[in-house]
Protein backbone atom coordinates (compact mmCIF):
# COMPACT_ATOMS: atom_id res chain seq x y z
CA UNK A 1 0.00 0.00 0.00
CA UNK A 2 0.95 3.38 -0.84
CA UNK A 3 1.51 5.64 2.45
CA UNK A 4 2.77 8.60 0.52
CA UNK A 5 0.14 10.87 1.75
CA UNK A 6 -0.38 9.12 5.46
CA UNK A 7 1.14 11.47 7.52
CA UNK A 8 1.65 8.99 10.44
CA UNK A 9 3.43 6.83 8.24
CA UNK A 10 6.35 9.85 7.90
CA UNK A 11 6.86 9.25 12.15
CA UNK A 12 6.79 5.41 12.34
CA UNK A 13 6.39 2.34 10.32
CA UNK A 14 2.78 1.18 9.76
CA UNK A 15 2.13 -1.55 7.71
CA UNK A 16 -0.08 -3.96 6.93
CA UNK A 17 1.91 -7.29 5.02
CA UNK A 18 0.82 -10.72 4.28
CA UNK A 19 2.59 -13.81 5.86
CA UNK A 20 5.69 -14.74 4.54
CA UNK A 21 6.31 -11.14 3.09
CA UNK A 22 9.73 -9.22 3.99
CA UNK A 23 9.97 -5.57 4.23
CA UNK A 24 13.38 -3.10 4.49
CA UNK A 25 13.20 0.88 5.68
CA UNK A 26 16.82 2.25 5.55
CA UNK A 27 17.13 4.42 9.08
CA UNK A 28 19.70 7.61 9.13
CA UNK A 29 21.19 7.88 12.74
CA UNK A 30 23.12 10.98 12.82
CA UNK A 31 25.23 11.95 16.35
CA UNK A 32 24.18 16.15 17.31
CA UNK A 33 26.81 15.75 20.10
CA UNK A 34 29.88 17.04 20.36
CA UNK A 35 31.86 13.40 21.50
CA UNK A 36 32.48 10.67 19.42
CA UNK A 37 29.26 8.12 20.59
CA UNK A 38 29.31 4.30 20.47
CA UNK A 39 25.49 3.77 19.31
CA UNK A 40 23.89 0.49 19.30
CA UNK A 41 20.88 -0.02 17.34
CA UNK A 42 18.29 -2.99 17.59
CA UNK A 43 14.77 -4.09 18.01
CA UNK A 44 13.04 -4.78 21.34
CA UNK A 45 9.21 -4.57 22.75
CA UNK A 46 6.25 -2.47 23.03
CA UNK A 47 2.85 -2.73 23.51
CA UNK A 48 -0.29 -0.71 22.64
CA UNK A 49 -2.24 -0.28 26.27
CA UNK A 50 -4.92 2.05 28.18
CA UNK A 51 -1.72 4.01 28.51
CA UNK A 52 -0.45 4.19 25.60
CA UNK A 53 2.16 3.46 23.39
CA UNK A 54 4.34 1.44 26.28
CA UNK A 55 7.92 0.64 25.89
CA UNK A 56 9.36 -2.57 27.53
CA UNK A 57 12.76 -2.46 29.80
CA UNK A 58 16.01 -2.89 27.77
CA UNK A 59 16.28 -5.43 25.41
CA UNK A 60 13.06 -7.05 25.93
CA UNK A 61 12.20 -9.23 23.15
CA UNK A 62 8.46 -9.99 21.58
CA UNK A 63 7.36 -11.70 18.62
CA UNK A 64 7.23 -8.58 16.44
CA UNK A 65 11.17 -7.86 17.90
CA UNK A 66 12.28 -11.21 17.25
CA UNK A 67 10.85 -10.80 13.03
CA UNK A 68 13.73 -7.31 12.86
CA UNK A 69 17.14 -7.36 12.00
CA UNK A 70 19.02 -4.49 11.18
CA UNK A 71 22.76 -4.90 9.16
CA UNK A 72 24.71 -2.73 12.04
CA UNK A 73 23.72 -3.01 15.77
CA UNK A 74 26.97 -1.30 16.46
CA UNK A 75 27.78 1.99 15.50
CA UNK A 76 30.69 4.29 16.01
CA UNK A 77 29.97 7.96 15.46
CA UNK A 78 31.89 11.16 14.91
CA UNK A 79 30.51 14.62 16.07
CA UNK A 80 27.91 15.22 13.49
CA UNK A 81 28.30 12.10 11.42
CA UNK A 82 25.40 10.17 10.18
CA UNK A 83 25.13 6.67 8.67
CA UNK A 84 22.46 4.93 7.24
CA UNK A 85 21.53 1.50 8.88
CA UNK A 86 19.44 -0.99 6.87
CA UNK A 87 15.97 -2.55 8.69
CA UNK A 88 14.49 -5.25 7.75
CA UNK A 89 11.26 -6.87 8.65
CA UNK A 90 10.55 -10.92 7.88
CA UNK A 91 7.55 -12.07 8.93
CA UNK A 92 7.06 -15.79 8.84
CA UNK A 93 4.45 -17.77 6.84
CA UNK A 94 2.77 -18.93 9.87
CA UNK A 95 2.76 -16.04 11.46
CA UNK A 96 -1.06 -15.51 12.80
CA UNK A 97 -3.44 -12.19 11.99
CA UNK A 98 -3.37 -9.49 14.22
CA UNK A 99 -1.60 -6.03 14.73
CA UNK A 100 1.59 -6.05 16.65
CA UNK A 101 3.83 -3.17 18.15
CA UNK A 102 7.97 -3.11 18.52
CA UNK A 103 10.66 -0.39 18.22
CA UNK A 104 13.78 0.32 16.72
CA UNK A 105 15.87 1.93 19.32
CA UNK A 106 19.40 3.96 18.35
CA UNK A 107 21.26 4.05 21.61
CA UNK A 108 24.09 5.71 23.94
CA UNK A 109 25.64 4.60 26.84
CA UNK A 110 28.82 6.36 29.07
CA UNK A 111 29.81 6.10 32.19
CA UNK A 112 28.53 8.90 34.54
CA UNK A 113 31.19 7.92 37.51
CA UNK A 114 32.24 4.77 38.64
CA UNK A 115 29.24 2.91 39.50
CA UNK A 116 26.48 4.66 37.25
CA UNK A 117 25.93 4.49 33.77
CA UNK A 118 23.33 6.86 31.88
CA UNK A 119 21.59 5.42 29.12
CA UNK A 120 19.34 7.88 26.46
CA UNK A 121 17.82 6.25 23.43
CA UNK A 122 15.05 7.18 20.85
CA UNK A 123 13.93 5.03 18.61
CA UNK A 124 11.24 4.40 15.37
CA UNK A 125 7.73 2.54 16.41
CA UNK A 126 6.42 -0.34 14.65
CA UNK A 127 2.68 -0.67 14.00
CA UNK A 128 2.75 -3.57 12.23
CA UNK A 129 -0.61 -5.22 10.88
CA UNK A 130 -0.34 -9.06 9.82
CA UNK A 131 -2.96 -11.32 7.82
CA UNK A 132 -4.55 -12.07 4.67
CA UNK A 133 -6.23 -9.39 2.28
CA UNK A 134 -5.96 -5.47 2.53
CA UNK A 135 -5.75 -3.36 5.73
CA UNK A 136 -8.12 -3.76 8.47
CA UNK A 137 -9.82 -0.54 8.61
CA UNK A 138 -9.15 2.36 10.81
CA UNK A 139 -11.95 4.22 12.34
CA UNK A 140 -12.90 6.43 15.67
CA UNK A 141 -15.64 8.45 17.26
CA UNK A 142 -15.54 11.83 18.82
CA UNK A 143 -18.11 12.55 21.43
CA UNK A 144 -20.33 16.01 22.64
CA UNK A 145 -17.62 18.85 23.06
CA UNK A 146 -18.16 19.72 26.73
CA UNK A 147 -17.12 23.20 28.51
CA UNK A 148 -15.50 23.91 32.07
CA UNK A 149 -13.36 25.05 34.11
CA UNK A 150 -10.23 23.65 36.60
CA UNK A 151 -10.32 25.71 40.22
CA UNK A 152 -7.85 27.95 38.96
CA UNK A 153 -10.07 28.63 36.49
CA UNK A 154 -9.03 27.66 33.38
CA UNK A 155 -11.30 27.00 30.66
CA UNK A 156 -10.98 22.97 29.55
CA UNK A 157 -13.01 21.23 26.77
CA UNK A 158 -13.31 17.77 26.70
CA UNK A 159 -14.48 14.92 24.40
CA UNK A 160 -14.76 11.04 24.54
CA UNK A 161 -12.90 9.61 21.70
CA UNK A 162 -13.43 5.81 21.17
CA UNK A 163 -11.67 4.09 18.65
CA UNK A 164 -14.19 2.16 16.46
CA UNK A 165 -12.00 0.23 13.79
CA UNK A 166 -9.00 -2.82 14.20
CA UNK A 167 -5.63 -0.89 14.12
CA UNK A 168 -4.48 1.23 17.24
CA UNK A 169 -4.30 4.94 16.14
CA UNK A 170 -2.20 7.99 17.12
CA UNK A 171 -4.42 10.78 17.39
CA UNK A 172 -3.76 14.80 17.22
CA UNK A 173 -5.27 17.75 15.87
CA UNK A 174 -6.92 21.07 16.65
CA UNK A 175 -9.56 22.78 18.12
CA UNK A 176 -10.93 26.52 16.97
CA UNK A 177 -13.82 28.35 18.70
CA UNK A 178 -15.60 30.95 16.75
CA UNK A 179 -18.31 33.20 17.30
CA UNK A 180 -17.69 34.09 21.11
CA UNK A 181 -18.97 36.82 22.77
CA UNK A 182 -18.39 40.10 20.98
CA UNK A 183 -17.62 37.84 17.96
CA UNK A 184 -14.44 36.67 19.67
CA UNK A 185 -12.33 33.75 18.19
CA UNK A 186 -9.42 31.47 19.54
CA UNK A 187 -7.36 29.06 17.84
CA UNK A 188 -5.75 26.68 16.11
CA UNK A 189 -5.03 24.89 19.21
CA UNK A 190 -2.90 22.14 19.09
CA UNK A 191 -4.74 19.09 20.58
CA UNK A 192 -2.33 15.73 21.41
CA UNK A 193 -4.68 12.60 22.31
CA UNK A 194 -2.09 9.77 22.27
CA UNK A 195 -2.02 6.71 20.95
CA UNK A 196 -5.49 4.78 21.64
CA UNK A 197 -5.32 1.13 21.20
CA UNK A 198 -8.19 -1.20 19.90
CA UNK A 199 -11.34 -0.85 21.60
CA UNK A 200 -10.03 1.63 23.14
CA UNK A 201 -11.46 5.22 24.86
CA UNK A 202 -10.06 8.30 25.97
CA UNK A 203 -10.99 11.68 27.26
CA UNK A 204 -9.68 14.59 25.25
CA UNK A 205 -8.90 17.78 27.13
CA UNK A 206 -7.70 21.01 25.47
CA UNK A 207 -6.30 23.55 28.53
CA UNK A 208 -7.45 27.05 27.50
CA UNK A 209 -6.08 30.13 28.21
CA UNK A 210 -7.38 31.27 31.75
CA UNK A 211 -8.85 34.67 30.53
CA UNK A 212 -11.06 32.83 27.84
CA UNK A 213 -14.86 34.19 27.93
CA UNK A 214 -17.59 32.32 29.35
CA UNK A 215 -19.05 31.82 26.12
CA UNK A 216 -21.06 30.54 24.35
CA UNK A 217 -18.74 29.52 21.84
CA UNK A 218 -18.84 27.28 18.38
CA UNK A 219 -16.57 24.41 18.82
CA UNK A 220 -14.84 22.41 16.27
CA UNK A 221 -12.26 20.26 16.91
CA UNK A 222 -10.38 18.06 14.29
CA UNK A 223 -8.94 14.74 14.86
CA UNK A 224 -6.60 12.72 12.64
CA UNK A 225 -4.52 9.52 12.94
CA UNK A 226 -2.59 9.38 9.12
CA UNK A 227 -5.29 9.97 6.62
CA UNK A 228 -7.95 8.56 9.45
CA UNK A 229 -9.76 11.97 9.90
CA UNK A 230 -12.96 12.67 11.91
CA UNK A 231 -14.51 15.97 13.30
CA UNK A 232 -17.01 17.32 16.00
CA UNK A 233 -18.40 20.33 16.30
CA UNK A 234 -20.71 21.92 19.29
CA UNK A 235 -21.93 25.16 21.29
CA UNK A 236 -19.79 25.17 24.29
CA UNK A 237 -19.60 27.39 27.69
CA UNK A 238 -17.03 27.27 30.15
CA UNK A 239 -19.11 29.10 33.18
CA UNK A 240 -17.40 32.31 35.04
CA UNK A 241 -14.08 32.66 36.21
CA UNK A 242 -14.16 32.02 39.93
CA UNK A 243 -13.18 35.56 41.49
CA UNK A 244 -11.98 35.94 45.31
CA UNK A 245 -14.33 38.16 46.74
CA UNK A 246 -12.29 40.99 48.08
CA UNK A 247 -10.73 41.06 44.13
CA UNK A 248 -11.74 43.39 41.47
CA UNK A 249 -10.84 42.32 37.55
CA UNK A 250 -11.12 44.88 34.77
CA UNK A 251 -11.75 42.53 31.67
CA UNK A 252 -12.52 45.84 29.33
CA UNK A 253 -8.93 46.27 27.70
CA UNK A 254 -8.48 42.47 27.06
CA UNK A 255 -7.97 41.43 23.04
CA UNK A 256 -8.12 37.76 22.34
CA UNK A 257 -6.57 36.50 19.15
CA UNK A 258 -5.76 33.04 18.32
CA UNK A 259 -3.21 30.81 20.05
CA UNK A 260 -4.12 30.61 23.69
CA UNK A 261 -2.81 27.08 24.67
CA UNK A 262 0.66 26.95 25.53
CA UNK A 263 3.04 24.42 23.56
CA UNK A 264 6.24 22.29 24.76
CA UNK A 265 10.06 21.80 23.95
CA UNK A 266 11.20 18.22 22.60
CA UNK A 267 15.09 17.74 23.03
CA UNK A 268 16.05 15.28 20.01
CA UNK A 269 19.34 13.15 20.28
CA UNK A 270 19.10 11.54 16.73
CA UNK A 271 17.54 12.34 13.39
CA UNK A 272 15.92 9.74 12.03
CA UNK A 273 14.86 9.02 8.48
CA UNK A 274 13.47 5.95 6.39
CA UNK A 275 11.78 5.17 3.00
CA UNK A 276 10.39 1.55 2.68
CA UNK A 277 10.86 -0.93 0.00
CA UNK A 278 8.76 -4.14 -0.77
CA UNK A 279 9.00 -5.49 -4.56
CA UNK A 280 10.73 -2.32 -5.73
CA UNK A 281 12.57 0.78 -4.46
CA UNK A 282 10.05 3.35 -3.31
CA UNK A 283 10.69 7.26 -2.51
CA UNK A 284 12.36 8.42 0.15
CA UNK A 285 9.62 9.19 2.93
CA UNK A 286 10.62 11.03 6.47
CA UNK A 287 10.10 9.74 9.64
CA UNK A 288 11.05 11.44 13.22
């Protein structure tokens, strides 16, 4: 299957293969120290849960680990110096249907003082799908959008998201609300749901800036897992902003534009990149 437009499929590998059928990515590990870093790079477990996406300990081998190989587990880099490192994926003809979950981790290890030794990896997920015929499909449900606030008054909205198909999905988006009071709007807000595995539910909560309106407000928030895409749209309030009683707030000079949830920092140790091959040499695709 083409995944040329499945924007999930840029991040990790997610497949869906036949039994018997052998796959390759090619992964660039590139060192952004400044030391010269002994990497090692290999397969080990993870698991799709009412967590998450969990990694196992170490090493930790499952049945999807034990089907990849990759051509260099050890890796000696330069400052700045990247290789390429080839991954391959064999899955055996009796393999049984079902969707299974692994990683490719890129690793560093030094010694921090005699007795400790710090470890930092980052690795590629594996979603990897396995039976007979095309894809099972992909499919989830948003709920009502609800309105409230947190005692320090910040404005939350929430939805139930349940995912309705057979593959676990990895879910993110954005929310906008139009047509506030005074014809006030807010947004894009980034919205990050996680991964949610099979038959799995989660609650959705976008923080809001604390000096958001009451309301009411249209709501629309768009989810998307790859080119799985579903939206939900509502009339939402949020209720007053809990005021101490000997305080006095003067609301009249305050301008809301768009952008009121706050965003994080992600420290990367490796770049990672991969394209995927089957009977022929595809395109390079990205993956982080």
């Amino acid at each position: 299957m083409n995944r040329r437009d499945d924007t999930r499929a840029h991040k990790y590998v997610v497949d869906h293969l036949r039994p018997g059928t052998t796959i390759e990515r090619r992964i660039m590990v590139k060192n952004q120290s400044e030391d010269r870093r002994p990497v090692g790079v290999y397969a080990a477990a993870a698991d799709v849960t009412g967590e998450g996406f969990v990694f196992a300990p170490g090493r930790t081998e499952n049945e999807l680990s034990s089907w990849i190989t990759v051509n260099r587990p050890e890796l000696d880099l330069a400052p700045g110096e990247e290789t390429e490192v080839l991954m391959t994926i064999e899955v055996p003809r009796a393999a049984e249907a079902g969707e299974r979950y692994a990683v490719v981790w890129a690793e560093v290890a030094g010694a921090g003082g005699q007795t400790v030794r710090n470890v930092g990896r980052v690795g590629v997920r594996v979603y990897l799908s396995v039976g007979p015929g095309g894809e099972p499909p992909s499919g989830f449900e948003i709920g009502p959008l609800t309105g409230g606030r947190e005692k320090d008054g910040s404005p939350v909205l929430t939805a139930e998201v349940r995912n309705t198909g057979r593959r676990a999905l990895d879910l993110a988006g954005e929310l906008r609300l139009t047509d506030g009071p005074g014809g006030l709007s807010a947004g894009p807000v980034k919205v990050e749901a996680g991964t949610l595995a099979l038959d799995g539910r989660t609650t959705v909560r976008v923080a809001l800036d604390r000096r958001l309106p009451d309301g009411p407000w249209e709501a629309k928030i768009d989810l998307a897992s790859g080119w799985t895409k579903r939206s939900a749209t509502g009339r939402v309030s949020f209720g007053p902003v809990p005021v101490a009683a000997t305080s006095a707030v003067d609301r009249s000079g305050q301008v809301l534009t768009g952008g009121l949830a706050t965003s994080g920092l992600v420290l990367v140790l490796f770049a990672v990149y991969a394209y995927r091959r089957r009977a022929r040499v595809r395109q390079p695709v990205a993956v982080a």
